[in-house]
Protein backbone atom coordinates (compact mmCIF):
# COMPACT_ATOMS: atom_id res chain seq x y z
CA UNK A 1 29.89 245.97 173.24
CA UNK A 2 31.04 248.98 175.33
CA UNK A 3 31.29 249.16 179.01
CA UNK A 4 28.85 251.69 179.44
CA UNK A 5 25.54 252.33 177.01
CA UNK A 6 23.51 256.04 177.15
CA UNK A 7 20.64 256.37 175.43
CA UNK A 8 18.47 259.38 174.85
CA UNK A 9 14.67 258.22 175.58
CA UNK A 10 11.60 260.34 174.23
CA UNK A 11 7.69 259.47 175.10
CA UNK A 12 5.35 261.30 173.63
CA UNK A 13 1.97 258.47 174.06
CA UNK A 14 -0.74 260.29 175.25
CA UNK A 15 -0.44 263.76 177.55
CA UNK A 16 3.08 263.56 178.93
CA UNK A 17 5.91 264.75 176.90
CA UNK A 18 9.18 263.58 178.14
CA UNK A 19 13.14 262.64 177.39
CA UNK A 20 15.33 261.08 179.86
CA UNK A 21 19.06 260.08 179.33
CA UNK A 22 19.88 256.80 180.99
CA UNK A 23 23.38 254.83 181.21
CA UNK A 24 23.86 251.16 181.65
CA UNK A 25 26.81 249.98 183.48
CA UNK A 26 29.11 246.98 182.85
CA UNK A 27 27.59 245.38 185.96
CA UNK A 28 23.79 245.78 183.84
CA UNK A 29 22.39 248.49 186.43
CA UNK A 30 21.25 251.89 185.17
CA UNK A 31 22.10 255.12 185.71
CA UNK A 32 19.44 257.90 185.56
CA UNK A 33 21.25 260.39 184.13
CA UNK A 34 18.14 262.87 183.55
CA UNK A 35 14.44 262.05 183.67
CA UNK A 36 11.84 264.99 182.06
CA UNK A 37 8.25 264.69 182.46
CA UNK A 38 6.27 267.70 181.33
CA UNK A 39 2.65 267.09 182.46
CA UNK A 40 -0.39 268.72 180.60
CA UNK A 41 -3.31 268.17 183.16
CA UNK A 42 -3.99 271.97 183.01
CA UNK A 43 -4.98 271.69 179.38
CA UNK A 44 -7.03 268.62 179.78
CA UNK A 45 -8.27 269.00 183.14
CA UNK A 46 -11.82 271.64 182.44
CA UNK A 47 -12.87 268.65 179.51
CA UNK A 48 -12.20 265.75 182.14
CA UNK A 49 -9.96 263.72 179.73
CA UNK A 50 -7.36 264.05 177.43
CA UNK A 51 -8.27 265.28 174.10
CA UNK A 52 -5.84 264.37 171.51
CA UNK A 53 -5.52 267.15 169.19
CA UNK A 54 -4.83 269.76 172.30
CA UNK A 55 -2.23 266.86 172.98
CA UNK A 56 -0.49 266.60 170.11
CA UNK A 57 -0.22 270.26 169.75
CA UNK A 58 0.94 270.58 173.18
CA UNK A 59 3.82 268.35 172.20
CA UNK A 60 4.88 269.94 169.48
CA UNK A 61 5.24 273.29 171.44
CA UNK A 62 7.09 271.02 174.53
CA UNK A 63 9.41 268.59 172.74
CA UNK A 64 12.27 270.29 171.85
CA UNK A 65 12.42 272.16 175.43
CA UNK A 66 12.14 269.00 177.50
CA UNK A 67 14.65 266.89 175.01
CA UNK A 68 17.23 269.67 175.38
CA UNK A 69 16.96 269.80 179.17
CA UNK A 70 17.42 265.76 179.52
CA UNK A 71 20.60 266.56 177.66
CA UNK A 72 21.62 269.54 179.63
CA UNK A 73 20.96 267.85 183.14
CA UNK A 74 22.93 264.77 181.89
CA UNK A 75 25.72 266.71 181.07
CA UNK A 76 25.83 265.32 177.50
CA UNK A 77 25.32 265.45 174.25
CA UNK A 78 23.93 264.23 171.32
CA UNK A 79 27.09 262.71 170.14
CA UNK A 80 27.91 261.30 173.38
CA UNK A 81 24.64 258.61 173.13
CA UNK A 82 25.13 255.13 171.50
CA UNK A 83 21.62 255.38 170.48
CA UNK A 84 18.09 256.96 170.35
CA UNK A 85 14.34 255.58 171.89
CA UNK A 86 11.14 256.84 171.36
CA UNK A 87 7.94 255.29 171.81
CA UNK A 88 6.78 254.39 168.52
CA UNK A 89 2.99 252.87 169.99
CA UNK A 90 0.50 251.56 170.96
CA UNK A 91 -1.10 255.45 171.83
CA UNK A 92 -2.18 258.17 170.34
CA UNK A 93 -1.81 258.35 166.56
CA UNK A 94 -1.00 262.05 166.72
CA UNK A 95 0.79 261.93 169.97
CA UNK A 96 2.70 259.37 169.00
CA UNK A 97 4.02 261.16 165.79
CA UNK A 98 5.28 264.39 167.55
CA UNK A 99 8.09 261.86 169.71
CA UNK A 100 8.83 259.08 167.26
CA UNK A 101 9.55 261.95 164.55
CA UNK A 102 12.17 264.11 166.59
CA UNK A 103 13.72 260.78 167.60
CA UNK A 104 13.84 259.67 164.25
CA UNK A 105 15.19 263.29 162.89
CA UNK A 106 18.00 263.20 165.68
CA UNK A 107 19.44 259.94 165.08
CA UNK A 108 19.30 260.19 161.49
CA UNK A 109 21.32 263.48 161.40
CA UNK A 110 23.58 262.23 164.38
CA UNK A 111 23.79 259.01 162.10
CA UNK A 112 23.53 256.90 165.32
CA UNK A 113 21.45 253.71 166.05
CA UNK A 114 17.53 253.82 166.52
CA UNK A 115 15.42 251.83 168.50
CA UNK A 116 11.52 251.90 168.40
CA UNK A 117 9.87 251.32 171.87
CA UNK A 118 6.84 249.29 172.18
CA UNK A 119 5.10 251.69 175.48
CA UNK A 120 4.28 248.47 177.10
CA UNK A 121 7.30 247.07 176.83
CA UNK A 122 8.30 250.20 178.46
CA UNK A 123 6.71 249.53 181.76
CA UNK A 124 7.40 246.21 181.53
CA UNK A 125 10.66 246.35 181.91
CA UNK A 126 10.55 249.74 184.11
CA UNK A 127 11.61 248.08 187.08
CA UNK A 128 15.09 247.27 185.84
CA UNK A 129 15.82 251.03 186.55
CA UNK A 130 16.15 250.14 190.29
CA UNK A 131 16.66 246.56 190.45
CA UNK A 132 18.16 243.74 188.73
CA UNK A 133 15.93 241.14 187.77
CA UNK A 134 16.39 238.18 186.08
CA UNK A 135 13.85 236.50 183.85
CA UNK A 136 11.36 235.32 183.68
CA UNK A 137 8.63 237.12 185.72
CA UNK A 138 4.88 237.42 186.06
CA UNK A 139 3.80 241.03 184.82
CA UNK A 140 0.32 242.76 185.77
CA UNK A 141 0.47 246.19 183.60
CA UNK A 142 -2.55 248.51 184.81
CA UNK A 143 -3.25 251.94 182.96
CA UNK A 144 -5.48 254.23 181.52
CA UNK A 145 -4.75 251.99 178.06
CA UNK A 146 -4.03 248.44 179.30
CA UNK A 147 -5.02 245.99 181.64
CA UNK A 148 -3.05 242.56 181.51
CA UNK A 149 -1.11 240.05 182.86
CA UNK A 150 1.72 238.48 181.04
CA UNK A 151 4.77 236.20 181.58
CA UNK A 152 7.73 238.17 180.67
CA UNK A 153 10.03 235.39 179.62
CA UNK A 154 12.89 238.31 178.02
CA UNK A 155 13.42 240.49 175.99
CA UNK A 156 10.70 240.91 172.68
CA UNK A 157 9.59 237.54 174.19
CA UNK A 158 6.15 238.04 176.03
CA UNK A 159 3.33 235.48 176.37
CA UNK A 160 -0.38 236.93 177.66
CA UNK A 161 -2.04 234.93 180.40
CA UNK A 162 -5.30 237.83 180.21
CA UNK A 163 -6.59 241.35 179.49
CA UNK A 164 -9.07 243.47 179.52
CA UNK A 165 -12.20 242.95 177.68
CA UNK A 166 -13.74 246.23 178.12
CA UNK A 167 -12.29 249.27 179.73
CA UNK A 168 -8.87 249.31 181.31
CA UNK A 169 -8.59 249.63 184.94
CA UNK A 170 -6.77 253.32 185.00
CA UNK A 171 -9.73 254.25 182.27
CA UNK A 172 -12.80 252.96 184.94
CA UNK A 173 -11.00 254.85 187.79
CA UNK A 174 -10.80 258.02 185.93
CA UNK A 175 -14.46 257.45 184.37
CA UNK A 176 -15.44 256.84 188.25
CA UNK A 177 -14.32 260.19 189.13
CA UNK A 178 -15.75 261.80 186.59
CA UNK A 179 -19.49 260.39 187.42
CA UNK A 180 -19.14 261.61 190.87
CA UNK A 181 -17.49 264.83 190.12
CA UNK A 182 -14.06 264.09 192.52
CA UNK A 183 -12.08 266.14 189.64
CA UNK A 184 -8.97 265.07 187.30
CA UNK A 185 -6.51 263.43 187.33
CA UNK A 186 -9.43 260.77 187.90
CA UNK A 187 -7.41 258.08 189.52
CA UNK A 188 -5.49 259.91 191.98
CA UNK A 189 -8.68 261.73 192.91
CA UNK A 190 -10.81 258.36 193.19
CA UNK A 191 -7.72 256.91 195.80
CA UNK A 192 -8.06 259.99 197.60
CA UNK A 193 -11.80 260.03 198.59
CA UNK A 194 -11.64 256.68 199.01
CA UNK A 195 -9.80 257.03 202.08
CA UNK A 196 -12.63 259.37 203.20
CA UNK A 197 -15.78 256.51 202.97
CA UNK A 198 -17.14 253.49 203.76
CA UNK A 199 -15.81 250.54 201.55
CA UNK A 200 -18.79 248.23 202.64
CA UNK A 201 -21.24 250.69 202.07
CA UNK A 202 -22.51 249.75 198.45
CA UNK A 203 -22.06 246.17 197.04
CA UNK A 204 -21.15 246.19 193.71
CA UNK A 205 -20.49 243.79 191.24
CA UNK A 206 -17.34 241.63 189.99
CA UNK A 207 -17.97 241.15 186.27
CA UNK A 208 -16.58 237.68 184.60
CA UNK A 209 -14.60 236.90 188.90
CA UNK A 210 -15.02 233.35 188.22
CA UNK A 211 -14.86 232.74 184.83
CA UNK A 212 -12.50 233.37 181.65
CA UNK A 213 -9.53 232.83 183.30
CA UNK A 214 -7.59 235.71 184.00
CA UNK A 215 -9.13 237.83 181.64
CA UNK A 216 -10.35 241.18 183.43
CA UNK A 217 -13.78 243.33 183.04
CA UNK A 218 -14.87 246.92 184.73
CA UNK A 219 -17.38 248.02 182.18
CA UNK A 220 -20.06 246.23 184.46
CA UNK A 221 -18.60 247.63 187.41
CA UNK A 222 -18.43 251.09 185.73
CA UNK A 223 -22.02 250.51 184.99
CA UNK A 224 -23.30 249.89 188.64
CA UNK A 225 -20.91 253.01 189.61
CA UNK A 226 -23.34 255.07 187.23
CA UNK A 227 -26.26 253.71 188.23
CA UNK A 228 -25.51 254.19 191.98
CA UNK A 229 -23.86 257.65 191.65
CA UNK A 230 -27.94 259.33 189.99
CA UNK A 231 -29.36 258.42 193.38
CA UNK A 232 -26.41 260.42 195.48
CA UNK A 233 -28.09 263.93 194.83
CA UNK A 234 -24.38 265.66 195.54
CA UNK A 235 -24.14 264.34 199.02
CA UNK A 236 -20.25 264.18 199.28
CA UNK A 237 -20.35 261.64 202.10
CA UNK A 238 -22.15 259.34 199.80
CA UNK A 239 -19.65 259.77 196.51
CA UNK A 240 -17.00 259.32 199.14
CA UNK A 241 -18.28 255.87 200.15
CA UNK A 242 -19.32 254.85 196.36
CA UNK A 243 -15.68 255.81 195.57
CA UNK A 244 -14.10 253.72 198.39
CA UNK A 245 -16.79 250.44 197.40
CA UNK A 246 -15.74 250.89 193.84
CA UNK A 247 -11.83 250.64 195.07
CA UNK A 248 -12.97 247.89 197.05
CA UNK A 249 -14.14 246.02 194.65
CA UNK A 250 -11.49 246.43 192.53
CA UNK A 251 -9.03 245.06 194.94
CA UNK A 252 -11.03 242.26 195.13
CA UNK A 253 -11.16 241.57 191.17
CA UNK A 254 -7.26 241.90 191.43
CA UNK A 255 -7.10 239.17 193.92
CA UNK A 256 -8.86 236.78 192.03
CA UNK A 257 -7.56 237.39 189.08
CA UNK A 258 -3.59 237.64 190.61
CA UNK A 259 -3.55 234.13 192.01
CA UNK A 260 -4.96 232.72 188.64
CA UNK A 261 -2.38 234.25 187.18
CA UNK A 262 0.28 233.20 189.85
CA UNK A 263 -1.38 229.63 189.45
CA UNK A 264 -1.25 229.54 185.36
CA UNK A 265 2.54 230.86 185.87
CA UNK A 266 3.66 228.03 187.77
CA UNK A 267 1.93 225.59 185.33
CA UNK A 268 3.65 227.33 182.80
CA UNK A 269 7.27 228.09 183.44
CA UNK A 270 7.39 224.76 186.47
CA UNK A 271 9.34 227.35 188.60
CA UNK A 272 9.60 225.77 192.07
CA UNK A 273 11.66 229.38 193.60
CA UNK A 274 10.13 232.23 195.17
CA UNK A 275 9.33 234.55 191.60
CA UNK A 276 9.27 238.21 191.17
CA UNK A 277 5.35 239.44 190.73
CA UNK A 278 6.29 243.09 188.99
CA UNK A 279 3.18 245.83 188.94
CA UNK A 280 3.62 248.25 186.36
CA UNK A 281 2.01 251.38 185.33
CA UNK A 282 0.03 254.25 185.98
CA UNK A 283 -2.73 252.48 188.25
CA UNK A 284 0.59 250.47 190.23
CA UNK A 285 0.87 253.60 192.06
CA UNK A 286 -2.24 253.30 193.89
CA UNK A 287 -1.44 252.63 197.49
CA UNK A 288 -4.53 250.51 198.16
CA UNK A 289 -3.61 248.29 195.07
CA UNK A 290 -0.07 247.50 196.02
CA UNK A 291 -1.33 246.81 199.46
CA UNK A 292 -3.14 244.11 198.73
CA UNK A 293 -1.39 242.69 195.47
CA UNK A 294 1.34 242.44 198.20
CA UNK A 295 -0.70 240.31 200.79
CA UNK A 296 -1.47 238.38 197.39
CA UNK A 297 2.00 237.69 196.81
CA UNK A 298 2.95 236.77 200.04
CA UNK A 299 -0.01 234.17 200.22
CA UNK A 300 1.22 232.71 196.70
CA UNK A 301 5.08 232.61 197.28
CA UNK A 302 6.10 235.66 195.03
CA UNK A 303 8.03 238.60 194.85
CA UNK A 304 6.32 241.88 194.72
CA UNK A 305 8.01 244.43 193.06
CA UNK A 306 6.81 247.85 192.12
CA UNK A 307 8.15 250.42 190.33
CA UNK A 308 8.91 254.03 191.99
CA UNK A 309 5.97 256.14 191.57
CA UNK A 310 8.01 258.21 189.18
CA UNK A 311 8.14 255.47 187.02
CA UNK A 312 4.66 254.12 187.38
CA UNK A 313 3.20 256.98 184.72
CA UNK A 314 4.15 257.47 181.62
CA UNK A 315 8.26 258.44 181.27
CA UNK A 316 11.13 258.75 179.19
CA UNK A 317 13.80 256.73 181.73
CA UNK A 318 11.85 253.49 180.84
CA UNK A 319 11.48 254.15 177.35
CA UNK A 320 15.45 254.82 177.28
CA UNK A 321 16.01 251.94 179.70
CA UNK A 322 13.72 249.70 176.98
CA UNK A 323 15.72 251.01 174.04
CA UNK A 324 19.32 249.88 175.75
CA UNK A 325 17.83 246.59 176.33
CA UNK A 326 16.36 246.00 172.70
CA UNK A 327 20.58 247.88 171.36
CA UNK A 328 22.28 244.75 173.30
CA UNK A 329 19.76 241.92 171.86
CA UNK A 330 20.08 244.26 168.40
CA UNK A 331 17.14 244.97 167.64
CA UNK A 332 17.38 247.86 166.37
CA UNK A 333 14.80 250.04 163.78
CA UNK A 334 15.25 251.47 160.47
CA UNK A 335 14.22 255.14 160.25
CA UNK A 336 10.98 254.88 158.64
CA UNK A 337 9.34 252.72 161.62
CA UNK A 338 5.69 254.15 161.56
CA UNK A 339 3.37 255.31 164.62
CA UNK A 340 1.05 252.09 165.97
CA UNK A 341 -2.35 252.65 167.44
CA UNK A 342 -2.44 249.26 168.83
CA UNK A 343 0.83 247.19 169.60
CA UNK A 344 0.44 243.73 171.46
CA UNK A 345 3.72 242.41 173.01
CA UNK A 346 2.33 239.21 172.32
CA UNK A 347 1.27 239.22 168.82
CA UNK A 348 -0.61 235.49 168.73
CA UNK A 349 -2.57 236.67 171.73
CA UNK A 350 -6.40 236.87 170.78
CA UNK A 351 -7.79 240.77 170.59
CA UNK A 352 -10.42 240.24 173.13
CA UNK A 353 -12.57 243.35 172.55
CA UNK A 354 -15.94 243.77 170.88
CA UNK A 355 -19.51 242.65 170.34
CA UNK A 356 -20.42 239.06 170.23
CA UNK A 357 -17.36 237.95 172.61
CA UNK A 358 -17.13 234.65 174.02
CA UNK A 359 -15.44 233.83 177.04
């Protein structure tokens, strides 16, 4: 295996289209080389969500711009990669296509190696841009997409400790924003005005807190968001406390949840040694979150790690980073990998969405 591995990364999952070049040294630290992320919040932002067909199209028009400027700003080339990444899933069917295609077409007619990125695994491992970590590690992965925690034991090698039910956490933040009218990005917008209310002020509810493990719910809490926000009659100083009790709340979820997690990992893995706790993306960049997932760890004997906020939202650097990882293990792809909708990183965990669900 060579000294030094570069990879050419390309993400194309939902609404950000980006490629990043990244190098891995002999020592196993990475080099960011380039990292391109071209946003499309001005096309989504007047419909409050990202609609998938503007996406995909956007994509198409973006993709070959932002994968020859990863390329330029790494000073490289093509030839000069030992391989190619692109996020082949879980997403947006026709987002999805638009990346996983060009990467496809490149390394095909460059005739070098291909490697098909689960997302997930993406941000899973997204921390290994900065640090070095060694496995295993207790993962909680928050986005607009996924809420779950997992024990990251390597490489391809996952196991599920809980998920989502219902919504995902970044998906009930931006849903909260959009019933009180705080704008989009909704997340972003939701942390914002939080800092502006009262987090006492309403007393909403914690679905499934003390049951099902560490299995996660926000529909409920969604709910009660909805039902409170038709009795605000646009007074701001109201949506600015219902904002801040609905971040409240969430916190406390997490902290329930966390140190059933942190307890089932112990149980699990019979680690004695302080543990990294790694938050992963788009909701880990929420200041209020990491503040208190921190106080969790603390309380619980881990260590919490968090991504830089550049790598808490969807990228190319981690998809890149993932693809080196997956080269050295060799699992690499064959060419006619398809797009997946959904992708679990632990295939025997149970898909715990839909009517008539037992917990």
């Amino acid at each position: 295996m060579k000294k030094n591995i570069t990879f050419l990364g390309i993400e194309t999952s939902c609404d950000e289209t980006a490629a990043a070049v990244i190098q891995e040294n002999e020592g196993g630290f990475a080099k960011i080389l380039s990292n391109i992320v071209s946003s499309q919040i001005k096309e989504h932002e007047k419909f409050g969500g990202v609609v998938p067909e503007l996406a995909a199209r956007a994509h198409v028009e973006n993709i070959d711009f932002i994968v020859n400027k990863a390329l330029m700003e790494s000073k490289l080339s093509i030839s000069d990669m030992d391989g190619i990444a692109a996020t082949a899933g879980p997403g947006l069917i026709v987002c999805l296509t638009v990346g996983l295609n060009v990467g496809k077409s490149i390394a095909a007619f460059a005739n070098k190696p291909f490697v098909a990125v689960n997302h997930l695994e993406g941000h899973a491992l997204s921390p290994g841009l900065e640090n070095k970590i060694k496995f295993p590690y207790l993962l909680l992965l928050i986005s607009g997409g996924h809420s779950q925690y997992l024990i990251v034991k390597d490489i391809n090698e996952y196991e599920q400790l809980g998920t989502t039910i219902d919504d995902a956490l970044g998906e009930a933040f931006d849903k909260t924003a959009k019933m009180l009218d705080l704008g989009y990005p909704g997340g972003p917008n939701v942390e914002k005005f939080s800092k502006l209310g009262d987090k006492n002020f309403y007393k909403l509810p914690e679905p499934i807190v003390n049951k099902a493990g560490c299995n996660l719910s926000f529909a409920g809490l969604k709910t009660a968001v909805l039902r409170e926000s038709k009795n605000i009659n646009n007074d701001q100083q109201l949506k600015y406390n219902l904002a801040a009790s609905f971040q409240h709340t969430v916190n406390k979820i997490l902290e329930k949840k966390t140190k059933e997690a942190m307890r089932q990992f112990k149980i699990k893995t019979s680690h004695k040694e302080k543990i990294p706790f790694i938050v992963a993306g788009g909701v880990a960049a929420n200041m209020s979150i990491r503040e208190n997932l921190k106080k969790v760890s603390e309380e619980m004997n881990f260590i919490p790690l968090f991504p830089n906020l550049k790598f808490c939202g969807d990228n190319a650097a981690m998809i890149a980073w993932a693809g080196i990882k997956r080269f050295k293990k060799k699992l690499v792809n064959e060419i006619d990998f398809v797009a997946r909708s959904r992708w679990p990183l632990d295939p025997s965990a149970k898909y715990l969405k839909g009517p008539g669900l037992k917990l």
